[in-house]
Every structure is written in structure tokens, then in C-alpha cells.
C-alpha atoms as a PDB file:
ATOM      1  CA  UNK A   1      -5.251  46.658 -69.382  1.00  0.00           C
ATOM      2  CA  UNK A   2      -1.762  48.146 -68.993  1.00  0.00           C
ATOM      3  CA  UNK A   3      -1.469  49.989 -65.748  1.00  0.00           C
ATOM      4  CA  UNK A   4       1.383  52.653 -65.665  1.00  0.00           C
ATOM      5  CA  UNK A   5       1.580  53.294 -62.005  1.00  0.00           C
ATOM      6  CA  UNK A   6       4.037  55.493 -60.029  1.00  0.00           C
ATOM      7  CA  UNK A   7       5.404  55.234 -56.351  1.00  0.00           C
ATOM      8  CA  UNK A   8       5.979  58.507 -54.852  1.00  0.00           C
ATOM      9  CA  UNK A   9       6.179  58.374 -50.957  1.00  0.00           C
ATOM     10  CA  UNK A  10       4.275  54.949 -50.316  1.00  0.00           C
ATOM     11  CA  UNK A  11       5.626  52.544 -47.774  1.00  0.00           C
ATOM     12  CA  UNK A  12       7.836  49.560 -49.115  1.00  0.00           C
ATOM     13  CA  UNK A  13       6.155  47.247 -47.272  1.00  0.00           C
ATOM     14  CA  UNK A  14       3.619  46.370 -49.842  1.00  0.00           C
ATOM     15  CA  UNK A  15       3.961  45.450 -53.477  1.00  0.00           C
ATOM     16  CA  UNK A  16       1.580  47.855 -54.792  1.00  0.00           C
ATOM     17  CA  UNK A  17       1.970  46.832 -58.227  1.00  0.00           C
ATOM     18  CA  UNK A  18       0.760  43.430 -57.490  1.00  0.00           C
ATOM     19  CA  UNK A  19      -1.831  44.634 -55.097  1.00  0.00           C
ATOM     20  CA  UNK A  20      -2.890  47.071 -58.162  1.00  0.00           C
ATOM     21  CA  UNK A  21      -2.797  44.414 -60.929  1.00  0.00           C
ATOM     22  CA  UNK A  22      -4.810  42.276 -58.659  1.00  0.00           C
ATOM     23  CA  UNK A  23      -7.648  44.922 -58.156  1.00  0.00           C
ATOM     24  CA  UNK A  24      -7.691  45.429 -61.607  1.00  0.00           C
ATOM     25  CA  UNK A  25      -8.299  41.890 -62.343  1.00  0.00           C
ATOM     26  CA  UNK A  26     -11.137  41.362 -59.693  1.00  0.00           C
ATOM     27  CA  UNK A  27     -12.895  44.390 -61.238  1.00  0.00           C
ATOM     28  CA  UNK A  28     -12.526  43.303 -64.568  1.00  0.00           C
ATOM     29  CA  UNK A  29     -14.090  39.885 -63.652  1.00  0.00           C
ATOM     30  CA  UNK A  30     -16.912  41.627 -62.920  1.00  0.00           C
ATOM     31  CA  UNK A  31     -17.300  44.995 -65.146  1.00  0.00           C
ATOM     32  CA  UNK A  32     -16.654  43.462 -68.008  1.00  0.00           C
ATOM     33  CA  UNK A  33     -15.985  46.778 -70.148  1.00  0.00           C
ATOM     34  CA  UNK A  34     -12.428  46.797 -68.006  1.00  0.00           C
ATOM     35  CA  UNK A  35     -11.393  43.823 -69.523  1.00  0.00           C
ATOM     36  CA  UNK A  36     -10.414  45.528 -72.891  1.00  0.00           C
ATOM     37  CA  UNK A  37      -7.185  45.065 -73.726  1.00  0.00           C
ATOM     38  CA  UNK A  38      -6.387  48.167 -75.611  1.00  0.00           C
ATOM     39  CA  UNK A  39      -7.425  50.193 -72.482  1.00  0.00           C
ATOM     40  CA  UNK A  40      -4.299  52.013 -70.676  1.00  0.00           C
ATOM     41  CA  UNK A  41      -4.674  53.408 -66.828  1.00  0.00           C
ATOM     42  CA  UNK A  42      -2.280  55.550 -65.217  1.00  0.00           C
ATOM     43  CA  UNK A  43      -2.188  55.039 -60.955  1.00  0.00           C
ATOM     44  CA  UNK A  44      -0.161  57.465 -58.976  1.00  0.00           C
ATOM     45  CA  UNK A  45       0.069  56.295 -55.083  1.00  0.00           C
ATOM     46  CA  UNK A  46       0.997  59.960 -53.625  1.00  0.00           C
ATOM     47  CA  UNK A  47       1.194  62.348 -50.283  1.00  0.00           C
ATOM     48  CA  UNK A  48      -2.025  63.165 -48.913  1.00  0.00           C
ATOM     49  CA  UNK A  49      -1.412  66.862 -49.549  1.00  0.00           C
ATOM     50  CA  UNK A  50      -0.688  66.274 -53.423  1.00  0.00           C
ATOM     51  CA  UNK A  51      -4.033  64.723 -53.863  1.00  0.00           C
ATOM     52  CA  UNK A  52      -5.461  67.621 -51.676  1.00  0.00           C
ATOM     53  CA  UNK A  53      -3.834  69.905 -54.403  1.00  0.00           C
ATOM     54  CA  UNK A  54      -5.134  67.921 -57.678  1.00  0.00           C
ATOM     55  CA  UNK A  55      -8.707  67.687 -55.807  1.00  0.00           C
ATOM     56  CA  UNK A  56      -8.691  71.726 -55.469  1.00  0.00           C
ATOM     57  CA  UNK A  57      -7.136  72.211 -59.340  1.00  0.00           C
ATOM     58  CA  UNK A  58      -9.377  69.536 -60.603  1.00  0.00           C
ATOM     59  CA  UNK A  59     -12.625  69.452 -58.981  1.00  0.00           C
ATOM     60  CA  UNK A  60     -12.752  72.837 -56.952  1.00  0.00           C
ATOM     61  CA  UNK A  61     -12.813  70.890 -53.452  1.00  0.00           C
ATOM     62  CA  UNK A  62      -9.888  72.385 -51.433  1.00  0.00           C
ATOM     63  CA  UNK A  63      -9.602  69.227 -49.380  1.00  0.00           C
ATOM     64  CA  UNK A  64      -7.677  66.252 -48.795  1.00  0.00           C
ATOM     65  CA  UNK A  65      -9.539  62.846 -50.201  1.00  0.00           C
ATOM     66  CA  UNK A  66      -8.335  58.783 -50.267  1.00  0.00           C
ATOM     67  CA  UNK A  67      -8.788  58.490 -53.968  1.00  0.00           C
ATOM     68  CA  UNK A  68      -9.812  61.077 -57.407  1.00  0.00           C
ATOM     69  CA  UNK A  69     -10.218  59.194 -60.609  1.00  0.00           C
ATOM     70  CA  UNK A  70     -10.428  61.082 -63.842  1.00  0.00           C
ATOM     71  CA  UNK A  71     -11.732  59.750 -66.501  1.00  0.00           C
ATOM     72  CA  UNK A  72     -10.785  59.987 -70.416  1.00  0.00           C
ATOM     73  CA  UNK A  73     -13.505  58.447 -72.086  1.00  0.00           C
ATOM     74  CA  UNK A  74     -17.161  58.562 -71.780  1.00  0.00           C
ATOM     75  CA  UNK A  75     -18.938  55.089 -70.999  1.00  0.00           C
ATOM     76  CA  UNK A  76     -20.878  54.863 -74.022  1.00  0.00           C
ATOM     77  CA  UNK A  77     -17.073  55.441 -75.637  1.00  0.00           C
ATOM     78  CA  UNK A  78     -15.667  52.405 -73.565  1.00  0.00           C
ATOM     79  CA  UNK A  79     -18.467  50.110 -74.041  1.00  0.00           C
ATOM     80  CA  UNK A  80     -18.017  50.799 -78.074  1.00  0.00           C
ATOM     81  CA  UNK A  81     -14.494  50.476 -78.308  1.00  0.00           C
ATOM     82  CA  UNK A  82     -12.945  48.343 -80.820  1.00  0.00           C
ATOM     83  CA  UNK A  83     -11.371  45.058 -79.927  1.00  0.00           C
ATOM     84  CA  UNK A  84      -8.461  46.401 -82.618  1.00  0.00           C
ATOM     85  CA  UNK A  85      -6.449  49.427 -82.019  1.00  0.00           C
ATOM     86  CA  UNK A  86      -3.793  51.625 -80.168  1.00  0.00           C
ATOM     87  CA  UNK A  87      -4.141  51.678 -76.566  1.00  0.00           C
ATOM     88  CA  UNK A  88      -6.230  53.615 -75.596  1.00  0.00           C
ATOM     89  CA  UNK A  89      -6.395  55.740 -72.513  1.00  0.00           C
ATOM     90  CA  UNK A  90      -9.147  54.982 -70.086  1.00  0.00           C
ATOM     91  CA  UNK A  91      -8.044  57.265 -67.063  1.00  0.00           C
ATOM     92  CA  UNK A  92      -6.242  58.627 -63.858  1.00  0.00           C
ATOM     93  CA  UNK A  93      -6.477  57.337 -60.471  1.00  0.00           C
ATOM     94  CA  UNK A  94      -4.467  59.105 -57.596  1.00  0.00           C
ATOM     95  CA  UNK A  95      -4.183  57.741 -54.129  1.00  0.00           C
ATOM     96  CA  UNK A  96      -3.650  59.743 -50.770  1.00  0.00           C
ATOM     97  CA  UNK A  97      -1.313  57.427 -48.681  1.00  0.00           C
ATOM     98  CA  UNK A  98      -1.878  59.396 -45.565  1.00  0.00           C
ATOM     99  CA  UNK A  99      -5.263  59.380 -45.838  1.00  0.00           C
ATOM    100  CA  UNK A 100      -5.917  55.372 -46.874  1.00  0.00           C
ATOM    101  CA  UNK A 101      -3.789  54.564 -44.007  1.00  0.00           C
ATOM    102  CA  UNK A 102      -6.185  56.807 -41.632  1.00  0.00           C
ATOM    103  CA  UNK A 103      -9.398  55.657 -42.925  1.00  0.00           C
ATOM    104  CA  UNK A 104      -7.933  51.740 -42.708  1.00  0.00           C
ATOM    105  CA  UNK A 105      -7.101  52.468 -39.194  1.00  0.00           C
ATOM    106  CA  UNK A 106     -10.493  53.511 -38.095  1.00  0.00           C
ATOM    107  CA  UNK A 107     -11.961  50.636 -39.758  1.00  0.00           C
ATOM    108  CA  UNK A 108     -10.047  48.022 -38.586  1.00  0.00           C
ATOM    109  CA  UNK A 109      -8.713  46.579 -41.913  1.00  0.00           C
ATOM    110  CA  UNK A 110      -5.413  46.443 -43.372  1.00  0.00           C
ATOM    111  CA  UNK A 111      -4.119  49.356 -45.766  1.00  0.00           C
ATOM    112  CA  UNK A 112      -3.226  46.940 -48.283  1.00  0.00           C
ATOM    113  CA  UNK A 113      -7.449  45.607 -47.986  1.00  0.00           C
ATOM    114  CA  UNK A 114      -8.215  49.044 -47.798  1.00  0.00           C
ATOM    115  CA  UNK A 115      -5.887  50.159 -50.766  1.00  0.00           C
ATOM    116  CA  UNK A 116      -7.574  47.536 -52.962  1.00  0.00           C
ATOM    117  CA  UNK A 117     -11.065  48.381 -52.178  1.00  0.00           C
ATOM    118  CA  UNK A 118     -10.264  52.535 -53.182  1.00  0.00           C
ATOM    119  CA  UNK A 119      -8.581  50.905 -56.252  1.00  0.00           C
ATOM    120  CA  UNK A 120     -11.467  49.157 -57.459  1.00  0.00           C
ATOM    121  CA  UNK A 121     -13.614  52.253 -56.167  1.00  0.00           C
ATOM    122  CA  UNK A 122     -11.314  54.453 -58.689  1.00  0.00           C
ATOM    123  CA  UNK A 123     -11.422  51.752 -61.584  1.00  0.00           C
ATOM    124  CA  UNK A 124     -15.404  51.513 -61.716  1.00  0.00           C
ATOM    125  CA  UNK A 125     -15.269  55.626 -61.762  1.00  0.00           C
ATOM    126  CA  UNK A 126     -12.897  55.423 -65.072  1.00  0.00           C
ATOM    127  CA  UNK A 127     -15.683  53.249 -66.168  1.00  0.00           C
ATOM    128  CA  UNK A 128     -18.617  55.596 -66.006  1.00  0.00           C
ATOM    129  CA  UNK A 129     -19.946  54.101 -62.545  1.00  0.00           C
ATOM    130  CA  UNK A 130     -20.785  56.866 -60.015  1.00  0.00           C
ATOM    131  CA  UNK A 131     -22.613  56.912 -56.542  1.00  0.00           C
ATOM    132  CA  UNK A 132     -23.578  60.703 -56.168  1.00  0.00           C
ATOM    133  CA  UNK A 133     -27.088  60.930 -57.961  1.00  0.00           C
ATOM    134  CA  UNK A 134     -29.149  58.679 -56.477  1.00  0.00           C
ATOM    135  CA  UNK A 135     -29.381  55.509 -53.610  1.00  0.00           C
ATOM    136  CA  UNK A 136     -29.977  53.352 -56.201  1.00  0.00           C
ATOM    137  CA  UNK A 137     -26.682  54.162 -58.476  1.00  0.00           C
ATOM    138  CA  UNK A 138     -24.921  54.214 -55.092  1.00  0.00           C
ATOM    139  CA  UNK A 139     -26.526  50.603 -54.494  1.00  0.00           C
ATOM    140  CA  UNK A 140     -25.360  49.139 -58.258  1.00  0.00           C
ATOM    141  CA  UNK A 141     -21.510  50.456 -57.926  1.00  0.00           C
ATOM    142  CA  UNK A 142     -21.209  48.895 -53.950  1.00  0.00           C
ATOM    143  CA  UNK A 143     -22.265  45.683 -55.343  1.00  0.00           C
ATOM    144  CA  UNK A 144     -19.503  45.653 -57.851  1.00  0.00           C
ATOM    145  CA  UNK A 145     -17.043  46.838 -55.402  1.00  0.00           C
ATOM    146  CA  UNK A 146     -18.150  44.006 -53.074  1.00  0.00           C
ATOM    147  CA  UNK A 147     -18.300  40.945 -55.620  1.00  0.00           C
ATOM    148  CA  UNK A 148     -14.286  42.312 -56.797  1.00  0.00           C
ATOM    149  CA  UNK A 149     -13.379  42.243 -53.533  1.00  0.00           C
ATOM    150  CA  UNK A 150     -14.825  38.879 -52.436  1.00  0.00           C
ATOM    151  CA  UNK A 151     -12.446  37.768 -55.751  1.00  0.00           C
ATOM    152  CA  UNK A 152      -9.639  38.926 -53.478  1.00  0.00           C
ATOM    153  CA  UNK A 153     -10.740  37.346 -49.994  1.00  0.00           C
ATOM    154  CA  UNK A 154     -11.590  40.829 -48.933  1.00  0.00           C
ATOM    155  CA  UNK A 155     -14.986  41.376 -47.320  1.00  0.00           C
ATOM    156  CA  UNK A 156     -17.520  43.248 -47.674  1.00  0.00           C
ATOM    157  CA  UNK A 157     -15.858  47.194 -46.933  1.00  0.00           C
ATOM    158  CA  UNK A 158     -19.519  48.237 -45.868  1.00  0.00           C
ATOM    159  CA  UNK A 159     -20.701  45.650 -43.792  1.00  0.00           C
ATOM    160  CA  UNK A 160     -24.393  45.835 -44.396  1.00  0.00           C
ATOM    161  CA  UNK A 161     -24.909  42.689 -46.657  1.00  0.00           C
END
């Protein structure tokens, strides 16, 4: 996959174009319909309030959130795509730095960890994984998050396995 990720107000502390290209990896170890190469991503790590404005314009929620993926193709879509092709694009994902940094602070993990683990979060969404309808869809996207992030060294984000 070719990410095409922007910087805009993100600490220079951490590589975040390794740390994405390394969640994108782990996730494509393990949902395999990631690892097409024709697929294209776009990753913008932003302010807090310019996610808060994309997830009002966007999804109608006129709040601040860590991470809003938006999809451009439909699973069944991904899953039938071609191995020959243009690129093709697969999706948005938009990170709040103010608000990763807050929710790695009360959970006693690293932003970088915690950065990684919304990354992942955000790539499964692009690929038609969601958490919202039932315990059991919740249940199948968690354990993807968890075996990507145990490809990183990173445990288990929600500590109840």
C-alpha cells in the first residue's frame, strides 16, 4: 500500500512515517485484504480541533475524537479487487494529536504505542471492519487490533485477554 501521509502540528519527536508504515504492515499481516498493492491511503496527523471540525462536516458529531477513517470502497469492492491496475484509493484516516496524547496519558502507554494502535484501529475501518452493531463484531475487529499490535511488541490496548 502507498500511504500519502501529512504532518500538520505533530511533535518531531517521533517518526510518524515509520511508526505509520509499521502499523500498516502489522495490519496487513493479519487482514490480508490490506496487503493489496494497488491500494493507496491518505493519513493526516492534525490539531484536535481540525478533526473536531471534519467529525461535525462528516459524520454530524460536533465533537472532538482520536481518529475518523473514511472509507472509499466498499469491502466486498476491496476483497474483489484486481491484483492488476491503477492504484486505487482505499481511504482517509485523520488523527487528533491532542487528543491521542490525552487518551495515552490516562492509560499509561506511550503516544507513539498509542498512535499505532488508533492507526491500525483506522486501517481495519478502511477495510469494512466496524465495532458499533453488535458485541460480537466489536469482539472480531479487537482481535485483529490485538494480534497487529503484538507484531509490533505492543500489548494488548484493552487488557482483558
Amino acid at each position: 500500500m502507498d500511504l500519502d501521509i501529512e504532518i500538520d502540528g505533530w511533535p518531531d519527536a517521533e517518526d510518524w512515517e515509520v511508526i505509520s508504515q509499521k502499523a500498516y504492515e502489522a495490519i496487513a499481516q493479519v487482514e490480508f485484504a490490506l496487503a493489496h498493492p494497488r491500494l493507496t491511503t491518505s493519513l493526516l496527523f492534525t490539531s484536535e480541533e481540525q478533526v473536531h471540525e471534519l467529525n461535525k462536516e462528516w459524520r454530524g458529531k460536533d465533537k472532538p475524537t482520536n481518529v475518523l477513517s473514511f472509507p472509499m470502497l466498499e469491502r466486498v469492492d476491496l476483497i474483489a479487487l484486481e491484483a492488476d491496475g491503477p492504484p486505487e484509493m482505499l481511504g482517509d484516516i485523520a488523527l487528533a494529536f491532542e487528543t491521542c496524547q490525552r487518551e495515552a496519558d490516562e492509560k499509561g502507554v506511550s503516544v507513539r504505542d498509542h498512535t499505532a494502535h488508533l492507526l491500525i484501529h483506522g486501517f481495519l475501518h478502511l477495510a469494512g471492519h466496524d465495532h458499533v452493531d453488535s458485541d460480537e463484531q466489536a469482539a472480531a475487529m479487537e482481535k485483529l487490533e490485538i494480534e497487529a499490535l503484538a507484531k509490533l511488541g505492543i500489548a494488548d490496548p484493552y487488557g482483558d485477554r
